[in-house]
C-alpha atoms as a PDB file:
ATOM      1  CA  UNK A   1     109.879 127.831 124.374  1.00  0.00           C
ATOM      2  CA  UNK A   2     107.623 129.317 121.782  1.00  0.00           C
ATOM      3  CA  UNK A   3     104.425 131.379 123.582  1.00  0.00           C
ATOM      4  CA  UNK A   4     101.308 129.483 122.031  1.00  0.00           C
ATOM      5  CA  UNK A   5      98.426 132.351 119.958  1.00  0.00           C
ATOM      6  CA  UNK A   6      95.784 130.744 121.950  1.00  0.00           C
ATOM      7  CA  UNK A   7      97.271 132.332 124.809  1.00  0.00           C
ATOM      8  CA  UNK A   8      97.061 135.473 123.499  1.00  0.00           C
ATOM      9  CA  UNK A   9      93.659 135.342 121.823  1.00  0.00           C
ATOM     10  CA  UNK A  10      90.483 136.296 122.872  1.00  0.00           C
ATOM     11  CA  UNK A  11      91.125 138.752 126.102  1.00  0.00           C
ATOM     12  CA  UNK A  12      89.913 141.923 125.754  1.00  0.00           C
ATOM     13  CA  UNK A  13      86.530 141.998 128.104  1.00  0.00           C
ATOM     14  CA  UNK A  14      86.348 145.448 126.778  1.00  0.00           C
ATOM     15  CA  UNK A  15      86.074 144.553 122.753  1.00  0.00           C
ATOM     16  CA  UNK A  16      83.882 141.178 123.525  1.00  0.00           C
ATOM     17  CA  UNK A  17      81.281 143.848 125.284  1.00  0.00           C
ATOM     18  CA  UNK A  18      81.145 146.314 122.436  1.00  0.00           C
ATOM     19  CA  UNK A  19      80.567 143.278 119.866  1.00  0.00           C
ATOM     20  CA  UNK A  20      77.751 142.337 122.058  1.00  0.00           C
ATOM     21  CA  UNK A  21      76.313 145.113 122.572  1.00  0.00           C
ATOM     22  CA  UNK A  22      76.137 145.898 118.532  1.00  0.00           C
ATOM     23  CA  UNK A  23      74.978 142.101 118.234  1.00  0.00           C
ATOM     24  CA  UNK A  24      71.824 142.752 121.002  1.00  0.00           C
ATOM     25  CA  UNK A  25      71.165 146.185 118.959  1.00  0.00           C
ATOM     26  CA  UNK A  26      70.998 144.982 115.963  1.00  0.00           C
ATOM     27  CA  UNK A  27      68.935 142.095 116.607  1.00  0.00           C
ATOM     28  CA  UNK A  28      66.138 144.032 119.260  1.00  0.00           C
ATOM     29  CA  UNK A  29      65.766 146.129 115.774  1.00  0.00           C
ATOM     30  CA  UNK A  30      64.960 143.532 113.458  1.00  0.00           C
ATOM     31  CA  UNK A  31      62.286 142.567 115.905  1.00  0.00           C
ATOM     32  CA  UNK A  32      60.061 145.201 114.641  1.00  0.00           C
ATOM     33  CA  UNK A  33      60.360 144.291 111.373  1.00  0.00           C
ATOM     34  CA  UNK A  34      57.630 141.600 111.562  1.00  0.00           C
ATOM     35  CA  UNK A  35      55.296 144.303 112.294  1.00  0.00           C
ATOM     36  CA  UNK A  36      53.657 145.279 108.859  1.00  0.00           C
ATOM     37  CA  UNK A  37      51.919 148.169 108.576  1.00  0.00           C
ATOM     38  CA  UNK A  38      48.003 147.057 107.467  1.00  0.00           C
ATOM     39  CA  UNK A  39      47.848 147.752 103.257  1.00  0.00           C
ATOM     40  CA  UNK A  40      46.125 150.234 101.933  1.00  0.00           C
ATOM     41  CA  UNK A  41      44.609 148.210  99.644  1.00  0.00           C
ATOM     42  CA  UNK A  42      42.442 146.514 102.559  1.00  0.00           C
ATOM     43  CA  UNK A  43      41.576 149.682 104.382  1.00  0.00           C
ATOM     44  CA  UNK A  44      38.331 151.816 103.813  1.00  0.00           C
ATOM     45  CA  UNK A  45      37.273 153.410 106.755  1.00  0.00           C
ATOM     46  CA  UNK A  46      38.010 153.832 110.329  1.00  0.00           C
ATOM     47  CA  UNK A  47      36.363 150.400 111.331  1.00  0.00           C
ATOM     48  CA  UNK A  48      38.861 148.381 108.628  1.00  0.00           C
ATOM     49  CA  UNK A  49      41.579 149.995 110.497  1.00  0.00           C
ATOM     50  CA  UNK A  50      41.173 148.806 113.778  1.00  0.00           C
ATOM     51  CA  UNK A  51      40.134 145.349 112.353  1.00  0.00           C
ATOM     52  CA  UNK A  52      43.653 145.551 111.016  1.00  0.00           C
ATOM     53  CA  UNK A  53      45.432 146.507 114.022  1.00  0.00           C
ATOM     54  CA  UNK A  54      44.008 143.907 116.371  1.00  0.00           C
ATOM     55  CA  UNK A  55      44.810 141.388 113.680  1.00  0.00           C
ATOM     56  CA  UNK A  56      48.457 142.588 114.734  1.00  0.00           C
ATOM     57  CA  UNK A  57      47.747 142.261 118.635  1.00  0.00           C
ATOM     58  CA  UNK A  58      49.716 138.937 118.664  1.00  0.00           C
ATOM     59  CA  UNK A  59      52.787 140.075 116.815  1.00  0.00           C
ATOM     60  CA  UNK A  60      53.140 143.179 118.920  1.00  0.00           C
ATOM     61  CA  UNK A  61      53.051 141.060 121.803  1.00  0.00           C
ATOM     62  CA  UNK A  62      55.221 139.238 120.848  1.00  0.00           C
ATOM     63  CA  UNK A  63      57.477 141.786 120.149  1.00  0.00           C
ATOM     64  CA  UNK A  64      57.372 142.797 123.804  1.00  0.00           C
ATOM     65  CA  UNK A  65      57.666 140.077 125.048  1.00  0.00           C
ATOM     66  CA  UNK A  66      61.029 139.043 122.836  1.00  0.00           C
ATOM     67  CA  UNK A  67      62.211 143.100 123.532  1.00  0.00           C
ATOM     68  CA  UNK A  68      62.032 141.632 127.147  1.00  0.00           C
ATOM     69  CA  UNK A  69      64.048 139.100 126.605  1.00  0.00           C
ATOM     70  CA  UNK A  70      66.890 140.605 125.026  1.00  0.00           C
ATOM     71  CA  UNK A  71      66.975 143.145 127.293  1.00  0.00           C
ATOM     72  CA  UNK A  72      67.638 140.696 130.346  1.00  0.00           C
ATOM     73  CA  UNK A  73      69.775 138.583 128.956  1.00  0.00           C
ATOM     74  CA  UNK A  74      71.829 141.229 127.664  1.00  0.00           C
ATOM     75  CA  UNK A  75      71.727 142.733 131.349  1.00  0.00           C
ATOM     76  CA  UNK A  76      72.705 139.645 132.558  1.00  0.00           C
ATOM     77  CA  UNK A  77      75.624 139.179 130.409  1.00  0.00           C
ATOM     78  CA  UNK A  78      76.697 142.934 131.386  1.00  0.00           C
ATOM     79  CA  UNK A  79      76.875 141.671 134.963  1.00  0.00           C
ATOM     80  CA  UNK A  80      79.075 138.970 134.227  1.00  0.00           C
ATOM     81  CA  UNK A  81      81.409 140.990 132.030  1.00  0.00           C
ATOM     82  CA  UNK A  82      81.684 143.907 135.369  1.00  0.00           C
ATOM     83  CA  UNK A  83      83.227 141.495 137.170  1.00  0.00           C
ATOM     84  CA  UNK A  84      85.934 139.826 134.616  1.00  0.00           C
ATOM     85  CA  UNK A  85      89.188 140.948 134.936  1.00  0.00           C
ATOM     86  CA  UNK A  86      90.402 139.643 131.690  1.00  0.00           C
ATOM     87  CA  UNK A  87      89.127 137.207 129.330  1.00  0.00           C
ATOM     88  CA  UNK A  88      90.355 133.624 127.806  1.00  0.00           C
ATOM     89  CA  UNK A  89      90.426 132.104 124.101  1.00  0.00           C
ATOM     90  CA  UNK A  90      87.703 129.438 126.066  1.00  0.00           C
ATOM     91  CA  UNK A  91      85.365 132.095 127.321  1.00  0.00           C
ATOM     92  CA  UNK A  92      85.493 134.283 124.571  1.00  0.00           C
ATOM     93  CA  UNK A  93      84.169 131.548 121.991  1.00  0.00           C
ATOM     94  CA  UNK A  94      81.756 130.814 124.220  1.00  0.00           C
ATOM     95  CA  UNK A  95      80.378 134.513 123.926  1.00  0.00           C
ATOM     96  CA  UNK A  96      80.518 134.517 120.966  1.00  0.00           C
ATOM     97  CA  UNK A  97      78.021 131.292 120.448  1.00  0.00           C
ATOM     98  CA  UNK A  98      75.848 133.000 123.182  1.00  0.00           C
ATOM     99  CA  UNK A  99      75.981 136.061 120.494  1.00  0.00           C
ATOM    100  CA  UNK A 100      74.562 133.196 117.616  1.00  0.00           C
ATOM    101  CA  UNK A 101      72.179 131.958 119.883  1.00  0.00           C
ATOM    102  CA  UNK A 102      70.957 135.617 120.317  1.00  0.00           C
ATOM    103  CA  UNK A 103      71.198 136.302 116.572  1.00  0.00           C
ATOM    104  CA  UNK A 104      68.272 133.481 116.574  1.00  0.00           C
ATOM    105  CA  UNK A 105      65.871 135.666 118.412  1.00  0.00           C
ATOM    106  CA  UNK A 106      64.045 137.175 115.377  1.00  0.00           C
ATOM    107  CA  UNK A 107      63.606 133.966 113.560  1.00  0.00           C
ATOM    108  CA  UNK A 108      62.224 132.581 116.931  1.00  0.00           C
ATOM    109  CA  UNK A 109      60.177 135.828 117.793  1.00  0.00           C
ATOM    110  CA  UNK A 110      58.884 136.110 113.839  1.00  0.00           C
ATOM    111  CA  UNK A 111      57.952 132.368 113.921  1.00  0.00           C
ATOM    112  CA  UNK A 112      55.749 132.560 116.999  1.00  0.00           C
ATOM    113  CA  UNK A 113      54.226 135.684 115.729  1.00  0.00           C
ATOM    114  CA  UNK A 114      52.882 133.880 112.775  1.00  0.00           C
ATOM    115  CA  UNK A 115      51.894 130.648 114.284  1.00  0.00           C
ATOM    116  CA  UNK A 116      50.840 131.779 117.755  1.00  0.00           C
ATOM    117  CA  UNK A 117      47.947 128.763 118.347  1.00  0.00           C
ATOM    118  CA  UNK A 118      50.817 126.489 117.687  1.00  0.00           C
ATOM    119  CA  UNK A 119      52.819 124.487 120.446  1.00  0.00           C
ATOM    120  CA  UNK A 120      55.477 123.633 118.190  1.00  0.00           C
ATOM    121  CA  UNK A 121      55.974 127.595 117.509  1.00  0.00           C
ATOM    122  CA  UNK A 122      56.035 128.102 120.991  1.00  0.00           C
ATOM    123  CA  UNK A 123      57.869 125.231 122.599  1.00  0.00           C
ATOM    124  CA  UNK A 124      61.225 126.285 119.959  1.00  0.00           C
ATOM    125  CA  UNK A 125      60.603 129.939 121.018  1.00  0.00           C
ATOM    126  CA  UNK A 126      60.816 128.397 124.353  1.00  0.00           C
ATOM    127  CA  UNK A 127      64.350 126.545 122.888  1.00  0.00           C
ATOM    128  CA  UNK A 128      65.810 129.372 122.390  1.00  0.00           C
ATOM    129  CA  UNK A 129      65.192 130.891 125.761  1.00  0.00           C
ATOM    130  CA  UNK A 130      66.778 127.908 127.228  1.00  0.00           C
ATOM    131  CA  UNK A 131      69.781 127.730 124.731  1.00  0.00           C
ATOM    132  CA  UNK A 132      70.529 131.304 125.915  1.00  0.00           C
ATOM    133  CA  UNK A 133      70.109 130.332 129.676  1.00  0.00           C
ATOM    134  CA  UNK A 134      72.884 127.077 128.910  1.00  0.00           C
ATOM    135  CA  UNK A 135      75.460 129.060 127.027  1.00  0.00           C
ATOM    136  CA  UNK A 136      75.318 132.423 129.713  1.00  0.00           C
ATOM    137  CA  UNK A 137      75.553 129.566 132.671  1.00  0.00           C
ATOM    138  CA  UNK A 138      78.204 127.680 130.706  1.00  0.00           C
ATOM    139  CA  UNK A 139      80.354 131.182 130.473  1.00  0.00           C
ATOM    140  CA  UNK A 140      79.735 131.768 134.097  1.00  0.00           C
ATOM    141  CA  UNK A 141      81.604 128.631 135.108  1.00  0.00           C
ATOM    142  CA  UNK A 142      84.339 128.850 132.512  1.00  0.00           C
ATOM    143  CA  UNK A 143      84.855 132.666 133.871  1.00  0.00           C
ATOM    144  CA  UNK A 144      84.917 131.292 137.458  1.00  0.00           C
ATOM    145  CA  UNK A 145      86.829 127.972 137.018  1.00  0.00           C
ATOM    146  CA  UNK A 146      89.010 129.634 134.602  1.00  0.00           C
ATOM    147  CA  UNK A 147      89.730 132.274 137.188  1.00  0.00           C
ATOM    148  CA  UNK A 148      89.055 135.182 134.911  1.00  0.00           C
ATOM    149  CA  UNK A 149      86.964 137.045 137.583  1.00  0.00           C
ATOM    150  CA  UNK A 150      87.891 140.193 139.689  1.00  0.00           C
ATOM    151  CA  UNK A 151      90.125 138.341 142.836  1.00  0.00           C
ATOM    152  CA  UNK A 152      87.728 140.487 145.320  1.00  0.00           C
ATOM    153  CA  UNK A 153      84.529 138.730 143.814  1.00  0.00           C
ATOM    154  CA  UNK A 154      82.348 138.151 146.872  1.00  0.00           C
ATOM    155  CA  UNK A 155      80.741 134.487 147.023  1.00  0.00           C
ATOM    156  CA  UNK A 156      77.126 136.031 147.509  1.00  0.00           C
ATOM    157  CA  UNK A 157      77.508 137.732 143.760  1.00  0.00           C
ATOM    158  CA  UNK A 158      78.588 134.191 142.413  1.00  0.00           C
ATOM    159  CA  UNK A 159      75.880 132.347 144.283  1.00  0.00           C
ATOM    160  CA  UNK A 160      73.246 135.353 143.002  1.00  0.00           C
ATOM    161  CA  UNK A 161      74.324 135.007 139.506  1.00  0.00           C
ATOM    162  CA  UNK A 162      74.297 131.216 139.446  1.00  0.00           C
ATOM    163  CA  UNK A 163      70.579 131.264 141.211  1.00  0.00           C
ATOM    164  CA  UNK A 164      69.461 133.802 138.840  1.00  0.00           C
ATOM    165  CA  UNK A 165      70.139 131.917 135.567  1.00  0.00           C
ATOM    166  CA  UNK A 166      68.859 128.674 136.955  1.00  0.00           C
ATOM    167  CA  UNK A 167      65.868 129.826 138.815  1.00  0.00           C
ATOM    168  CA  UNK A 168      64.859 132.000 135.192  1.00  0.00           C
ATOM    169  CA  UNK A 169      65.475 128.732 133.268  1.00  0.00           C
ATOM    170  CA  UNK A 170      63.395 126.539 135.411  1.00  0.00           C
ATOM    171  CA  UNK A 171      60.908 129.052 135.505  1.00  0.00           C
ATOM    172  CA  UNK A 172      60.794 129.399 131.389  1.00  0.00           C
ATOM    173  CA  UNK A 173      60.573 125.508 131.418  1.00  0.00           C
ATOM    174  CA  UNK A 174      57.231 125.406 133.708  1.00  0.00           C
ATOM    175  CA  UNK A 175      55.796 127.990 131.230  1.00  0.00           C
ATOM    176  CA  UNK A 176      56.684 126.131 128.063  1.00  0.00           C
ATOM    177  CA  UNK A 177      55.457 123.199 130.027  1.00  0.00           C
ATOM    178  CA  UNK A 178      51.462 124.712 130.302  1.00  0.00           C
ATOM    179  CA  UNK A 179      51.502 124.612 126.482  1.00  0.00           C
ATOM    180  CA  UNK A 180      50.371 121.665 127.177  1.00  0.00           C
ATOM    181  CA  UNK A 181      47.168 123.333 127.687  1.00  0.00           C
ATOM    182  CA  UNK A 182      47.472 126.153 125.555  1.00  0.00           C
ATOM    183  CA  UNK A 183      49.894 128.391 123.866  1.00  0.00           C
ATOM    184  CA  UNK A 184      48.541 131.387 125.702  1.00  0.00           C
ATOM    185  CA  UNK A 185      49.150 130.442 128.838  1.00  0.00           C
ATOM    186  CA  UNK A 186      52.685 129.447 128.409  1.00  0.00           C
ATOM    187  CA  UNK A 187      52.780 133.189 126.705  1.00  0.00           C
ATOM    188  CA  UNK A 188      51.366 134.876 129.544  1.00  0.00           C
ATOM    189  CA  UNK A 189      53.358 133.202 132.157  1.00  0.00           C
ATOM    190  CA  UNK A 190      56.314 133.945 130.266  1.00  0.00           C
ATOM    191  CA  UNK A 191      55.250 137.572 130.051  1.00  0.00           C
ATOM    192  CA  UNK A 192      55.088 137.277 133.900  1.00  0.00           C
ATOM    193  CA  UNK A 193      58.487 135.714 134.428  1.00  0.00           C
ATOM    194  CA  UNK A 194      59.288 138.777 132.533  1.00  0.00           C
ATOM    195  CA  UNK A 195      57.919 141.189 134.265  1.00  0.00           C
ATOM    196  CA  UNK A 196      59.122 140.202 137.208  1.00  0.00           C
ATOM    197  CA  UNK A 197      62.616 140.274 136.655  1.00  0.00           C
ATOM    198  CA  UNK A 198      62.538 143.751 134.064  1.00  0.00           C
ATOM    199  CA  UNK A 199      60.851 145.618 136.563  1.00  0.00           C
ATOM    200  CA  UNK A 200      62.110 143.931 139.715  1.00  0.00           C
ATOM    201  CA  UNK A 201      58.498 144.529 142.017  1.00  0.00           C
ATOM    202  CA  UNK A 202      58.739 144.635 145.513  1.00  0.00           C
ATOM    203  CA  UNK A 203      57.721 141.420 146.438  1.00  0.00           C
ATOM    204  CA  UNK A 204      58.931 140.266 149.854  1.00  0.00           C
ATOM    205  CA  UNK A 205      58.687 136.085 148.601  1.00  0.00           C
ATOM    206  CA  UNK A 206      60.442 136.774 144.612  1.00  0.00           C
ATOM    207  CA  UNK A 207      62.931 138.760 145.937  1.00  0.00           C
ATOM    208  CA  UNK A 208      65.426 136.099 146.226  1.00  0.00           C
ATOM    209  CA  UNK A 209      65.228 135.395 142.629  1.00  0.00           C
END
């Protein structure tokens, strides 16, 4: 009986984490390529200046805010990828949309950035965020049904991982959601969220999360 490619494709966890890792680089660069510096042509003293720069106060926030969320999700997808013991044709294709999804970032980020008092700007900013959250859920399962995981993979890491991505995603939904009453607030309660899990505060009742 003839041994089928798909068997043999796609499982090295080792080369699907260095193509993500040049993926997340790449695209956390081109973030700060929406940030222009002010022309010349514009400036004439020191008060033109900083009426420049604060023009840029809402790209460079949403720079952050985007740097953010690259960061954790490519954290996130470093956690699942410690634990693999091998990889599948199934899982790997599924990284590698994840990877397209996260290619989408800049467009998202530079989109918002330029239409900031818009909900529509906002709410597929938001799209992406949750597009992310689906596909990095959807590899979980396929790792764990798939039985691609480490065989001493302890139920609490599978139940934290698992809470994480859905508690995030629900999270990012209730932010989108206050749109409803402004742009800015969904932004700032992102940049919460955020926050939150980056920097991981001490907070007895988030903890769990």
């Amino acid at each position: 009986m003839k041994l089928p490619y798909n068997q043999l494709a796609g499982q090295s966890v080792e080369r699907l984490a260095a193509l993500s890792d040049g993926i997340f680089a790449v695209a956390m660069t081109l973030l700060v390529l929406e940030l222009h510096v002010p022309g010349a042509e514009a400036i004439h003293s020191e008060h033109d200046l900083w009426q420049a720069l604060l023009k840029l106060a809402p790209r460079l926030l949403v720079y952050c805010m985007s740097f953010v969320t690259l960061g954790i999700f490519w954290n996130g997808q470093q956690v699942q990828l410690s634990h693999m013991d091998h990889a599948d044709r199934n899982f790997t294709w599924i990284q590698i949309g994840f990877l397209a999804v996260v290619c989408l970032i800049p467009f998202s980020t530079a989109l918002l950035g330029q239409y900031i008092h818009y909900r529509l700007a906002l709410l597929l900013y938001w799209l992406n965020i949750l597009v992310l959250g689906v596909v990095i859920f959807s590899s979980w399962r396929c790792a764990v049904t798939g039985k691609l995981m480490k065989e001493d993979l302890p139920y609490d890491v599978r139940c934290a991982v698992e809470r994480r991505i859905i508690v995030a995603q629900a999270l990012y939904a209730f932010g989108a959601a206050l749109c409803i009453i402004h742009p800015y607030w969904s932004i700032a309660f992102i940049v919460l969220i955020q926050l939150n899990f980056a920097f991981a505060p001490r907070i007895r009742w988030l903890s769990w999360i």
